[in-house]
Protein backbone atom coordinates (compact mmCIF):
# COMPACT_ATOMS: atom_id res chain seq x y z
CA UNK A 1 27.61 -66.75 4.90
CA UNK A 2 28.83 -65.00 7.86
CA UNK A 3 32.54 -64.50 6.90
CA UNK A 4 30.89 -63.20 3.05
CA UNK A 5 28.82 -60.55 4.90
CA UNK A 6 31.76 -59.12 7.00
CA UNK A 7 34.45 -59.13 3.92
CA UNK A 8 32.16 -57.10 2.04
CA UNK A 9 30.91 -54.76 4.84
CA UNK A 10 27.30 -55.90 4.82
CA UNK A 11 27.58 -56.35 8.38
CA UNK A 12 29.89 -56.20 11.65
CA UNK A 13 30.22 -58.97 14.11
CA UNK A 14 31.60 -57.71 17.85
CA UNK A 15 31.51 -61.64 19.20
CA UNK A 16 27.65 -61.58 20.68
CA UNK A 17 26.15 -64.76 19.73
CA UNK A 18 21.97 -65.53 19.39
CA UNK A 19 19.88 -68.51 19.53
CA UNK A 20 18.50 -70.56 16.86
CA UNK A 21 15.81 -68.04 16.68
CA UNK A 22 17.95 -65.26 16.54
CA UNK A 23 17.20 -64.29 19.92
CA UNK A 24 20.31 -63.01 22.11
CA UNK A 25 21.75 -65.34 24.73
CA UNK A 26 23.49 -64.87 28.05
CA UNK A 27 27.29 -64.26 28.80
CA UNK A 28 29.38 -66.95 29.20
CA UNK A 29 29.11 -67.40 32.31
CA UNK A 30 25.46 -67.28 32.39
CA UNK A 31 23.80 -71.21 32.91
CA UNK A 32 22.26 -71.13 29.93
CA UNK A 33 25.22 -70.30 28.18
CA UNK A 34 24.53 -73.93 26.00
CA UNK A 35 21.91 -71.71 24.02
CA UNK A 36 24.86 -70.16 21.97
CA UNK A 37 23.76 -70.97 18.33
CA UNK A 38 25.08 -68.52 15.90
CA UNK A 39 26.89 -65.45 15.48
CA UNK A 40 25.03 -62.11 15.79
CA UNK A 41 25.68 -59.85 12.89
CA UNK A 42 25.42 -56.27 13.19
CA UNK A 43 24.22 -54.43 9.95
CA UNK A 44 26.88 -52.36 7.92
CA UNK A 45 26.75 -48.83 6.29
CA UNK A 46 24.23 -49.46 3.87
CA UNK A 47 23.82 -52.92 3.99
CA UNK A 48 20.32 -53.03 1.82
CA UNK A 49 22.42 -50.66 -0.98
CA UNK A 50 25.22 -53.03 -0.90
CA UNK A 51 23.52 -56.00 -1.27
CA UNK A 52 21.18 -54.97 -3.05
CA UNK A 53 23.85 -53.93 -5.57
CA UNK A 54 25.97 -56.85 -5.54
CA UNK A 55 22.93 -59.28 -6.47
CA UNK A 56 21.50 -57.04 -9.43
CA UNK A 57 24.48 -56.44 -10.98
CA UNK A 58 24.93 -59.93 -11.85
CA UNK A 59 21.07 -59.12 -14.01
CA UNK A 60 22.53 -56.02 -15.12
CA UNK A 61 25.53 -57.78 -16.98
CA UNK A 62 22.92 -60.07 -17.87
CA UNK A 63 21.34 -57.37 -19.82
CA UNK A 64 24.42 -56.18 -21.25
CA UNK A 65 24.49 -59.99 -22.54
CA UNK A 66 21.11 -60.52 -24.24
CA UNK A 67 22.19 -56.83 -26.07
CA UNK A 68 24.92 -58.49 -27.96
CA UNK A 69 23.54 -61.53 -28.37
CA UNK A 70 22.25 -60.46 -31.63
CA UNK A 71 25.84 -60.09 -33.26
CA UNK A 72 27.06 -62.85 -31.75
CA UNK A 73 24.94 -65.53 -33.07
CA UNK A 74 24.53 -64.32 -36.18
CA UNK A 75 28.16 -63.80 -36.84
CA UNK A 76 29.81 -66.60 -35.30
CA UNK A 77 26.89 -69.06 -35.14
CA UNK A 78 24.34 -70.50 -32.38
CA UNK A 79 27.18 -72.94 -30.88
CA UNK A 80 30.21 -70.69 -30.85
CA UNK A 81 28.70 -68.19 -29.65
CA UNK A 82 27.26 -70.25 -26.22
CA UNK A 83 30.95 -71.44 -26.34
CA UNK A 84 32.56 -67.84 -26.09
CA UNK A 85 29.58 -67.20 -23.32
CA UNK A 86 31.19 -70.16 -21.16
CA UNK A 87 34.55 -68.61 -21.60
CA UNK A 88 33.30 -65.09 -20.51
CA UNK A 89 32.01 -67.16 -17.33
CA UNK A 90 34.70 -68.86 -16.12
CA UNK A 91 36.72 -65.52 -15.83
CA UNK A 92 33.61 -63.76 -14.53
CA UNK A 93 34.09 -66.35 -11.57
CA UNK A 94 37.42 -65.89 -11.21
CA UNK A 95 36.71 -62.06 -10.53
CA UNK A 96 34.54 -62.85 -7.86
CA UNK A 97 36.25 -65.84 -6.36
CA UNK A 98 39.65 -63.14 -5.60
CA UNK A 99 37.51 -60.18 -5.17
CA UNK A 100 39.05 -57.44 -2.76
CA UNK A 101 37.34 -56.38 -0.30
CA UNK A 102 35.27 -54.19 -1.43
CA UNK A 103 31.48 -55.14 -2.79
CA UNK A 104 32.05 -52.44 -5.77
CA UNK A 105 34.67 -55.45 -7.19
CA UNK A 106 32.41 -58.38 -7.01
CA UNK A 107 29.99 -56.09 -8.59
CA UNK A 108 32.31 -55.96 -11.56
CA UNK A 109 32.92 -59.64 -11.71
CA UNK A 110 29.20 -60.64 -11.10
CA UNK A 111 28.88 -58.39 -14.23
CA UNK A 112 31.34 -60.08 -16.20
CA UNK A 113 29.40 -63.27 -14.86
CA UNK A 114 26.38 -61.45 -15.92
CA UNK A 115 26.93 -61.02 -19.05
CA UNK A 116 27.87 -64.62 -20.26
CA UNK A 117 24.50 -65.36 -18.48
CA UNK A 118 22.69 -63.01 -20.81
CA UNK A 119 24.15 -63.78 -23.65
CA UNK A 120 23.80 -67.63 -23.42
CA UNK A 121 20.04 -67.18 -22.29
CA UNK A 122 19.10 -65.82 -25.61
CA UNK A 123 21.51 -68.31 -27.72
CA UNK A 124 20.81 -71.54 -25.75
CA UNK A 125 16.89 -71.45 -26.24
CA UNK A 126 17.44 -70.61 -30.02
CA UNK A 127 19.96 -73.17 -30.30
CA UNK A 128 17.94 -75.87 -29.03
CA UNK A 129 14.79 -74.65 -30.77
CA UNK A 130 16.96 -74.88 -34.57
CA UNK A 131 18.07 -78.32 -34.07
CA UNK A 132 14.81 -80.31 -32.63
CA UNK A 133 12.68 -81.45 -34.29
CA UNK A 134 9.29 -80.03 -34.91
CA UNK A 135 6.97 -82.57 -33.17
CA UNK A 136 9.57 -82.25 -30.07
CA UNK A 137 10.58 -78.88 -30.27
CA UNK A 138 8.62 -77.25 -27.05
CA UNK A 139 9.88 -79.91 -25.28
CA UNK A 140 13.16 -80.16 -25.67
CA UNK A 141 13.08 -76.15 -25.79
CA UNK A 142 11.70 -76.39 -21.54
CA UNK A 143 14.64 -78.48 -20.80
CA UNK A 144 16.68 -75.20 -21.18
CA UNK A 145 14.22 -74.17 -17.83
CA UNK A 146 14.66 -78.04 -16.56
CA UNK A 147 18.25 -77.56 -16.42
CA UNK A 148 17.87 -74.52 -15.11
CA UNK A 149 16.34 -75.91 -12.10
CA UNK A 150 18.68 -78.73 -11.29
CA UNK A 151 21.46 -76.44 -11.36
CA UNK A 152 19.80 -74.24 -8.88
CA UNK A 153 18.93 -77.83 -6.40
CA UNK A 154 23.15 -78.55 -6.81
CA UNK A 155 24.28 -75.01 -5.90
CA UNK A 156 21.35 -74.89 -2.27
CA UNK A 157 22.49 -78.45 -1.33
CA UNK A 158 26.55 -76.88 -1.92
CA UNK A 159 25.89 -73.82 -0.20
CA UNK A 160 23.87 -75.56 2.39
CA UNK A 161 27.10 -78.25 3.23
CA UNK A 162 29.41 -75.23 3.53
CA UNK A 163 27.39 -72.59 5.67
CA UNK A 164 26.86 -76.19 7.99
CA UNK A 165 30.18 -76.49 8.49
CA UNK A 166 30.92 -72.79 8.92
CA UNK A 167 28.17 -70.99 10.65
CA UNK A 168 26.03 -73.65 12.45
CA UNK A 169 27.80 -73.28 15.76
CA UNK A 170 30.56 -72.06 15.38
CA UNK A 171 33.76 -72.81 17.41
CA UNK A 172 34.81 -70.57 19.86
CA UNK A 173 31.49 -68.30 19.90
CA UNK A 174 31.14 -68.79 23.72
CA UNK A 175 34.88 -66.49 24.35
CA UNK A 176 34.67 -64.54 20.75
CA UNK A 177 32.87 -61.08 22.89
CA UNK A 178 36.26 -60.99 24.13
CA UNK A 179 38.42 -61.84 21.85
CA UNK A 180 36.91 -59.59 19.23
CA UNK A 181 36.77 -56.53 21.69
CA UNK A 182 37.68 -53.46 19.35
CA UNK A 183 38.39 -55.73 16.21
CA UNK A 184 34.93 -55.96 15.38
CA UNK A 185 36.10 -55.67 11.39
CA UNK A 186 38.75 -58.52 11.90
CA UNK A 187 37.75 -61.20 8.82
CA UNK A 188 36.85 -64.72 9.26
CA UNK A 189 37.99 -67.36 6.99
CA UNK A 190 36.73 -66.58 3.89
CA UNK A 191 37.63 -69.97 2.07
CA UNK A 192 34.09 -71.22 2.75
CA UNK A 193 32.65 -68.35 0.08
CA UNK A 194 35.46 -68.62 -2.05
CA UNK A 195 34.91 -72.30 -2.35
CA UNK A 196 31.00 -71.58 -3.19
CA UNK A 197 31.52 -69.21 -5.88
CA UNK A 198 34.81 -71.38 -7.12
CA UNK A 199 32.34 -74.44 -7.75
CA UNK A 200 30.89 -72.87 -10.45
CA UNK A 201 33.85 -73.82 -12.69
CA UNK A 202 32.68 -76.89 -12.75
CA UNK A 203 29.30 -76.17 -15.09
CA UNK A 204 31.08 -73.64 -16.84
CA UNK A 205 34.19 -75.69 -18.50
CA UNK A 206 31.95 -78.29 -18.65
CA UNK A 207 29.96 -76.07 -21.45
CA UNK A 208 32.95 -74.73 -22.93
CA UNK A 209 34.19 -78.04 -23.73
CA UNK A 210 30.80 -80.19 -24.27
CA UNK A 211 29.33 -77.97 -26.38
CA UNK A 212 32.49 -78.65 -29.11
CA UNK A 213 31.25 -81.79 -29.11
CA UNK A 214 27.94 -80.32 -30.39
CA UNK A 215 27.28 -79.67 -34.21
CA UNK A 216 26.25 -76.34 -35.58
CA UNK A 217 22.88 -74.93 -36.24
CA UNK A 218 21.51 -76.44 -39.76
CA UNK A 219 19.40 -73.01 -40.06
CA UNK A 220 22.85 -70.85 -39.76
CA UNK A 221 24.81 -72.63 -41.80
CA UNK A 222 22.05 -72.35 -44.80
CA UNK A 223 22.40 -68.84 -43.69
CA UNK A 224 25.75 -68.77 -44.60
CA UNK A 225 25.65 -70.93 -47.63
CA UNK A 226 27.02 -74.29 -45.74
CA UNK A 227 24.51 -76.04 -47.28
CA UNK A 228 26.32 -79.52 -47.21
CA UNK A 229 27.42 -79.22 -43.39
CA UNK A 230 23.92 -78.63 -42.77
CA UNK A 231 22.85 -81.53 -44.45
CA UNK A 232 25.64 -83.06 -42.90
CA UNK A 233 24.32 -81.79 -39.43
CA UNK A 234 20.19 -82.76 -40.17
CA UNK A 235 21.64 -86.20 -41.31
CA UNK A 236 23.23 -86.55 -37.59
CA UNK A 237 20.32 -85.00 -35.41
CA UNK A 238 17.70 -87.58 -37.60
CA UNK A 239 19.99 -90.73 -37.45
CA UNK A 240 19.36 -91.29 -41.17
CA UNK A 241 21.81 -90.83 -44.41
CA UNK A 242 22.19 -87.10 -45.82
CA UNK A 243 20.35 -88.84 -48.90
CA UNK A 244 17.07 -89.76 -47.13
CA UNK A 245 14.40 -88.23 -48.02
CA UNK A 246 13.40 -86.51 -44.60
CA UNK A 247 16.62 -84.68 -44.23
CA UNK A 248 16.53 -83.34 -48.09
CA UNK A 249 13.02 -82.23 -47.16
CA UNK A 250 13.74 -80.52 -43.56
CA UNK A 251 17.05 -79.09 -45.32
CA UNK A 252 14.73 -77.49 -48.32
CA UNK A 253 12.07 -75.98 -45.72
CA UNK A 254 15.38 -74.26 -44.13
CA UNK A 255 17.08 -73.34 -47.64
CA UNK A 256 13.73 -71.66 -49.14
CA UNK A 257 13.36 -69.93 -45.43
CA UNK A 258 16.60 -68.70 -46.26
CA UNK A 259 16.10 -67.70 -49.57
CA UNK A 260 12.46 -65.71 -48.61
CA UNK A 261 14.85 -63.71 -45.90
CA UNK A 262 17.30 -62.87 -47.98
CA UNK A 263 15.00 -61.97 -50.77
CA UNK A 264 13.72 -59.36 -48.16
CA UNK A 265 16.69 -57.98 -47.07
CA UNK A 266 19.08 -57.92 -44.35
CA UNK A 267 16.95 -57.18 -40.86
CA UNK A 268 17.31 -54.49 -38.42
CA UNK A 269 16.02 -53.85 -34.96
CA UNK A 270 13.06 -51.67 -36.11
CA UNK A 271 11.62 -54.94 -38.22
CA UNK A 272 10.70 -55.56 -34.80
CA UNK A 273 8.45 -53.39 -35.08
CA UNK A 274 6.93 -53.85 -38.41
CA UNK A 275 3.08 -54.97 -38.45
CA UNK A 276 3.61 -58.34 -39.35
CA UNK A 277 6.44 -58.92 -35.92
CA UNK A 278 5.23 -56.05 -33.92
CA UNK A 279 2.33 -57.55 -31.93
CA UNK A 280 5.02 -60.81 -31.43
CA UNK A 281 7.43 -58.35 -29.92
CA UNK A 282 5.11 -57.02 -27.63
CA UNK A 283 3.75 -60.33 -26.30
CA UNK A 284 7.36 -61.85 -25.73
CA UNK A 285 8.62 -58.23 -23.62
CA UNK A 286 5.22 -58.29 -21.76
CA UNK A 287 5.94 -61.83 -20.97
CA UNK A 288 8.96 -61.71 -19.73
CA UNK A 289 8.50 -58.50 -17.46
CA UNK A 290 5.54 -60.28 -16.08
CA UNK A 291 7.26 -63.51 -15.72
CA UNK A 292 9.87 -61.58 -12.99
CA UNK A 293 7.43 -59.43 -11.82
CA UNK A 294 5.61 -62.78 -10.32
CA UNK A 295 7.98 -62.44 -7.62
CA UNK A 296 10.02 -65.88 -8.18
CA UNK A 297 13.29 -64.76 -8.00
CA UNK A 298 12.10 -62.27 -4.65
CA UNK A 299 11.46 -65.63 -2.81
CA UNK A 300 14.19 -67.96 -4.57
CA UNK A 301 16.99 -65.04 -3.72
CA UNK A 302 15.92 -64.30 -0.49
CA UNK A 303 13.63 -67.16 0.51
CA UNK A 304 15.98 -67.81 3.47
CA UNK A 305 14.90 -64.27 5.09
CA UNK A 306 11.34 -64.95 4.29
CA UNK A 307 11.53 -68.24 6.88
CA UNK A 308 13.12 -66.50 9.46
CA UNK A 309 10.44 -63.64 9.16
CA UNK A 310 7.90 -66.85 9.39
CA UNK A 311 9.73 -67.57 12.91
CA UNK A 312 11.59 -70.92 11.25
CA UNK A 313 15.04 -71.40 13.42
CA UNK A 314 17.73 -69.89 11.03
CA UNK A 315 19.12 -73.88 10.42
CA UNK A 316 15.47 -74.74 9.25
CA UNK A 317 15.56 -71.68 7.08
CA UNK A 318 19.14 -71.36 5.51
CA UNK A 319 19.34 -75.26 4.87
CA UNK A 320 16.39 -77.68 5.05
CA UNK A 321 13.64 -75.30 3.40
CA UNK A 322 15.59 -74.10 0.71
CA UNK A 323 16.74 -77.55 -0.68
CA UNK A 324 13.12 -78.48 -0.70
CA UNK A 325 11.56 -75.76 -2.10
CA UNK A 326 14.11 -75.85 -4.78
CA UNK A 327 13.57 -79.73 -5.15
CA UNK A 328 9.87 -78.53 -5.74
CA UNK A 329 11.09 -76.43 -8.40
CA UNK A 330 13.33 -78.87 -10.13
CA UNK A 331 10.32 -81.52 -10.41
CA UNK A 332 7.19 -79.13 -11.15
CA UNK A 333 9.44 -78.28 -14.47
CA UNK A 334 8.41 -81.75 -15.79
CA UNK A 335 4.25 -81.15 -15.76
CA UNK A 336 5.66 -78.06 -18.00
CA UNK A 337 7.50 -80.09 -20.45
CA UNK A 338 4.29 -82.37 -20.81
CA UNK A 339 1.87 -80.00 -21.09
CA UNK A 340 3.46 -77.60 -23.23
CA UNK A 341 2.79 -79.18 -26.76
CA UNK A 342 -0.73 -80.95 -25.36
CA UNK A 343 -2.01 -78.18 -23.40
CA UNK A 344 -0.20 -75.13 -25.05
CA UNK A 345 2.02 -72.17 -24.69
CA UNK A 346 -1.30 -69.94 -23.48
CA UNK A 347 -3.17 -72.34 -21.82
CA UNK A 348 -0.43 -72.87 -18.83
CA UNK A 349 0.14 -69.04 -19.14
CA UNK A 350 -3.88 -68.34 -17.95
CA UNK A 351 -3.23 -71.32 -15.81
CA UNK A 352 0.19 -70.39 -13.93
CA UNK A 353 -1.05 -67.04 -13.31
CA UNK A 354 -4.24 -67.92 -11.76
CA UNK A 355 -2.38 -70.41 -9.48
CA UNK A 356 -0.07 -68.20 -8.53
CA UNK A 357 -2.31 -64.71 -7.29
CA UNK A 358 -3.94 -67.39 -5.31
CA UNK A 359 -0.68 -68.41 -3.51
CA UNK A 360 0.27 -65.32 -3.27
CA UNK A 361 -2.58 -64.26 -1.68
CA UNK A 362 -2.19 -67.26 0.69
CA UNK A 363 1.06 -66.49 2.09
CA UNK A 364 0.40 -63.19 2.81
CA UNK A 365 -2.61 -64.09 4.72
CA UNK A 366 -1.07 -66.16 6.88
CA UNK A 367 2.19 -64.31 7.20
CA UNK A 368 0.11 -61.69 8.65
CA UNK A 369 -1.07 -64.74 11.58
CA UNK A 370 3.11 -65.54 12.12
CA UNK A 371 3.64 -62.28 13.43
CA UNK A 372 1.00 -62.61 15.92
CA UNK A 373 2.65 -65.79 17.10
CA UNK A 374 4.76 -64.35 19.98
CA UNK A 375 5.57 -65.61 23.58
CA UNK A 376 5.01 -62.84 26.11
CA UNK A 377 9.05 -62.28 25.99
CA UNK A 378 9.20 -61.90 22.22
CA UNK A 379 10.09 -65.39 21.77
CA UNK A 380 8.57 -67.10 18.74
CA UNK A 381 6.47 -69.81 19.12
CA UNK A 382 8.12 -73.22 17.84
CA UNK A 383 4.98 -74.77 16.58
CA UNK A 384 2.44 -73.00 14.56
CA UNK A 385 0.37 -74.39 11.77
CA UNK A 386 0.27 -70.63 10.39
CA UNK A 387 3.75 -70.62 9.44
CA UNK A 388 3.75 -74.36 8.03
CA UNK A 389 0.91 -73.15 6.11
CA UNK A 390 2.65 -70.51 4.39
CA UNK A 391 5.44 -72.14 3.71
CA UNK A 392 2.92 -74.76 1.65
CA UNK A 393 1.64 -72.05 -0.02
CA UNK A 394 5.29 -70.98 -1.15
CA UNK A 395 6.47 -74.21 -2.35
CA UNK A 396 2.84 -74.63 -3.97
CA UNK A 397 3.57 -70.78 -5.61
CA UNK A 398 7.16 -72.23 -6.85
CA UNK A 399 5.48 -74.99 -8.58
CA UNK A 400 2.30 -72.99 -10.06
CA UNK A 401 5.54 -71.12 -11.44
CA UNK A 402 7.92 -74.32 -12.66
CA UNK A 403 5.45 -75.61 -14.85
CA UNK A 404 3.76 -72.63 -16.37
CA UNK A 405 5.65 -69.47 -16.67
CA UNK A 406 9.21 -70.88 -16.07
CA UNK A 407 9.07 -71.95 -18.99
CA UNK A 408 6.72 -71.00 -21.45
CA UNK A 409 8.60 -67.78 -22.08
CA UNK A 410 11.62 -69.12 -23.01
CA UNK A 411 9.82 -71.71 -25.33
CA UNK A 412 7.78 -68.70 -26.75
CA UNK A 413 10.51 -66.24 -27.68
CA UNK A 414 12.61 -68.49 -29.21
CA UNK A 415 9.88 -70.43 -31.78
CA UNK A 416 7.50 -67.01 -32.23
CA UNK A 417 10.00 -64.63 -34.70
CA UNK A 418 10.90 -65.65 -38.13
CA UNK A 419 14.03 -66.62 -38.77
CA UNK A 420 14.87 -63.44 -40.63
CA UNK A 421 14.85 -61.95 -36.45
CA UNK A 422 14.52 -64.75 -34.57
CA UNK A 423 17.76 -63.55 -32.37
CA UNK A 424 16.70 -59.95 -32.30
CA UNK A 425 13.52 -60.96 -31.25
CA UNK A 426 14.80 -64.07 -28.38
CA UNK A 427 17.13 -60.55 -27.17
CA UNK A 428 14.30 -58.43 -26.78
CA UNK A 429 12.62 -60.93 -24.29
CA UNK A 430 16.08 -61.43 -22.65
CA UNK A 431 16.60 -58.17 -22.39
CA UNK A 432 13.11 -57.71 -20.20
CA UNK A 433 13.59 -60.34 -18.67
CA UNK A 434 17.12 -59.64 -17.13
CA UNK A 435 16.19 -55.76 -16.79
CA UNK A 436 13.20 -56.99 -14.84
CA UNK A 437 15.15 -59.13 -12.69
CA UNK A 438 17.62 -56.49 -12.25
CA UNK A 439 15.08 -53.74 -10.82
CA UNK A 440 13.25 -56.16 -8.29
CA UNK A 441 16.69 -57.78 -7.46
CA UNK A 442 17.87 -54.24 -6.41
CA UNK A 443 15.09 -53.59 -4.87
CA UNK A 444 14.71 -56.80 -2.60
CA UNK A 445 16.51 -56.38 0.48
CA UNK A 446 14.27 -53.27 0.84
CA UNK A 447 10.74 -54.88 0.57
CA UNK A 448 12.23 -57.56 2.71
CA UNK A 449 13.22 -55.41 5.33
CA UNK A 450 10.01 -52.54 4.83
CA UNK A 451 7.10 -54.43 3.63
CA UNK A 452 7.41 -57.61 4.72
CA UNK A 453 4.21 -59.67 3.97
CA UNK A 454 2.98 -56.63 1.84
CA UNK A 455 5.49 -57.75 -1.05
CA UNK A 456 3.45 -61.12 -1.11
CA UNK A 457 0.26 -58.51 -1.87
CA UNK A 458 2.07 -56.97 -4.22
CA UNK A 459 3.41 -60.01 -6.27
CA UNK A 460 -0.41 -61.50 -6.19
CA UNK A 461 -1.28 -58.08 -8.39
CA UNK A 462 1.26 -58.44 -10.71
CA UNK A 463 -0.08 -62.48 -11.12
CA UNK A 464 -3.38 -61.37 -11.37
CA UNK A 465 -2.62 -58.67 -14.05
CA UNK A 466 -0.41 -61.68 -15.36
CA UNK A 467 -3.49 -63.56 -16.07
CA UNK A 468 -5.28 -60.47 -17.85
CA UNK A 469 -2.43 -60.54 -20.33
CA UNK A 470 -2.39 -63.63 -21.29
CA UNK A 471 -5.94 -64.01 -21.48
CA UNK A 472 -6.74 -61.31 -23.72
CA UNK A 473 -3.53 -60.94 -25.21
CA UNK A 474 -1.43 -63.53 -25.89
CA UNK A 475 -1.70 -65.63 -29.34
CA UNK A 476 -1.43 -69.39 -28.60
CA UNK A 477 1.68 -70.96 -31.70
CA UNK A 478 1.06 -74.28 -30.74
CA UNK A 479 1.35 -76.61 -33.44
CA UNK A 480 1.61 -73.08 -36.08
CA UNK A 481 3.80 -73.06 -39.02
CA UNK A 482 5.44 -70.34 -40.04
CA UNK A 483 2.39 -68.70 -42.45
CA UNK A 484 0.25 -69.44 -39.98
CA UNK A 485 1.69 -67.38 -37.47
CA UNK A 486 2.69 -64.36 -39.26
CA UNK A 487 -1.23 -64.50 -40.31
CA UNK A 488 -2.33 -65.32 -36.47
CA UNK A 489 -0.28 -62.26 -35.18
CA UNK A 490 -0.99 -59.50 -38.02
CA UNK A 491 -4.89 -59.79 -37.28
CA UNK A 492 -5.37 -61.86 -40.83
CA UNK A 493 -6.48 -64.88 -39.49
């Protein structure tokens, strides 16, 4: 948003105005003056630091988050724990929402932001993986990555109502070269971000107070020698009596789990790297680094930028292609949850990453035809079956990605560990995952700016190397119990 950019110095507007394809337009007083579109921002000292800081610092609190995770949920439990997250959000919004201008303070509140983020990402998946039940668990475990999705659909089509009203011409722009004559840093209403980033309440007392509604993990309270509210809790997920016999069962698997853990001692951060959890360590960091590194947060972040580059008009590219690429994202999740416990954890893994190098490799190939799709004058070309073409190889990339490695990783880290270090171990995928996300969200406005179509090269290496990985490396834990695994992933079996 225009009035966002200027606040926070990413850019300088001095009233010139551009077409819909960014293209400058004619004084005032020119005939074709109707061709005034949009304002024309000027870039700011160090626009690609700045921005590139205030998005990754939202993954670096994020890291932060999946480093304390650990105490958290084992002190204070699965549930309380996402519940103290939710809190941690709401004033992380606040932060941001009455910022000052200066982008070094909404840093600080995207990390606060950040942080519940990271936290609840490794508590939420192991949450939802200790109360399902076993025959549903993968399942139910994607619709952490379902939800994930929808949320993103609701905060494009928000964003997408309020830049409308607010940058998609704007009133006045025909006199603002004059009016804004050496006051080229004078602010414009700044409601229309503040509104944006003030939605977000919404979700986040929403958690806070749903998830009180919510009973406990059975697993932690055995943990903590609850053993009645557990029962209590099993009876209440299974619809039966605390007496039947399939909740005294489930609650003795969990008990003797218990016991064996305790029997063993309490667990530390270098059990991680013992040779029976070692090689499951491994595969759930590698995952998650290569799950980032397929470049789905470099398009979903700055996907916008990417259509313009394509030579979409900037209404086409800020609105209408986001909200259905997104929309693509949202309903490829559901293949995912389907295919996860009949096809596999692996299986979409090899799958997903095949898809992807070759979508990647698609929209760099024909991103490198949209460039050569210029008018004599510079103007881009309005129709061009090069740049519809990539743009069908994006939204095909997005869902190669929504069923496959969206989320499989999630799923993987939070059913692979024992229980002994099952939150040490869902942290340690967090943790790459948000560091991951951190270095290429840093780095984005700079390959968007540099490379160009070359990042699209880039990301279709990482997929293919994606694919080597979980070919020859990943174990598949479908359908595993607990012995099974631990022989699977030491080499035993």
């Amino acid at each position: 948003m225009d009035a966002f950019n200027i606040f926070f110095g990413l850019n300088k507007w001095d009233g010139s105005a551009v077409n819909e394809y960014g293209k400058a337009v004619p004084d005032k007083d020119h005939p074709q003056a109707t061709e005034l579109f949009y304002r024309e921002l000027q870039p700011g000292t160090d626009k690609e630091w700045r921005s590139g800081l205030i998005n990754s610092c939202f993954l670096l609190g994020s890291v932060i988050g999946a480093l304390v995770a650990t105490y958290f949920g084992e002190k204070y439990g699965r549930r309380n724990s996402i519940i103290v997250g939710a809190c941690i959000f709401i004033v992380g919004i606040f932060l941001e929402a009455f910022s000052l201008p200066n982008y070094i303070f909404i840093s600080c509140g995207r990390i606060v932001a950040g942080i519940a983020i990271g936290l609840n990402s490794v508590i939420a998946p192991t949450y939802i993986s200790e109360v399902a039940p076993a025959k549903y668990r993968g399942t139910l475990s994607s619709c952490y990555q379902l939800m994930i999705t929808f949320g993103i659909i609701i905060a494009a089509a928000i964003n997408s109502v309020i830049w409308y009203k607010t940058n998609f011409k704007p009133a006045g722009l025909a006199n603002a070269k004059e009016t804004r004559k050496g006051h080229e840093e004078d602010q414009l209403d700044n409601w229309e971000w503040k509104i944006a980033l003030l939605m977000q309440l919404v979700p986040g007392i929403g958690l806070a107070v749903l998830m009180m509604f919510l009973p406990k993990s059975p697993r932690w309270l055995c943990s903590k020698d609850r053993d009645e509210e557990a029962a209590e809790v099993l009876a209440k997920l299974n619809a039966l009596s605390t007496s039947d016999s399939v909740v005294q069962e489930e609650l003795k698997s969990i008990q003797e789990d218990v016991a064996a853990t305790r029997a063993a001692g309490s667990s530390s951060v270098s059990e991680l790297f013992s040779s029976v959890v070692r090689r499951r360590t491994f595969i759930t960091f590698l995952m998650q680094l290569f799950q980032q590194w397929t470049g789905i947060n470099q398009i979903m972040y700055y996907q916008s930028q990417v259509y313009q580059q394509m030579g979409f008009t900037k209404f086409t590219s800020a609105c209408v292609l986001p909200i259905i690429n997104n929309f693509v994202n949202f309903v490829s999740t559901f293949p995912g949850m389907w295919g996860i416990d009949r096809l596999g954890r692996k299986t979409l893994l090899v799958i997903g990453a095949i898809m992807m190098t070759v979508f990647h490799l698609g929209v760099f190939l024909c991103s490198t035809q949209t460039q050569k799709e210029l008018d004599s004058d510079g103007k881009i070309k309005v129709s061009s079956t090069w740049k519809i073409a990539a743009v069908v190889c994006i939204f095909c990339f997005v869902f190669s990605f929504a069923w496959t490695w969206g989320p499989v990783p999630w799923v993987y880290q939070a059913e692979v560990f024992p229980l002994r270090v099952r939150v040490k171990g869902a942290a340690v995928g967090s943790l790459s995952n948000y560091l991951n996300n951190f270095i290429l969200t840093f780095l984005g406005p700079y390959l968007m700016t540099h490379w160009k179509k070359y990042t699209f090269l880039l990301f279709a290496i990482c997929c293919f190397l994606a694919w080597a990985y979980a070919q020859f490396y990943v174990i598949e834990c479908k359908g595993l119990n607990l012995e099974e695994m631990d022989a699977k992933m030491s080499g035993k079996a």
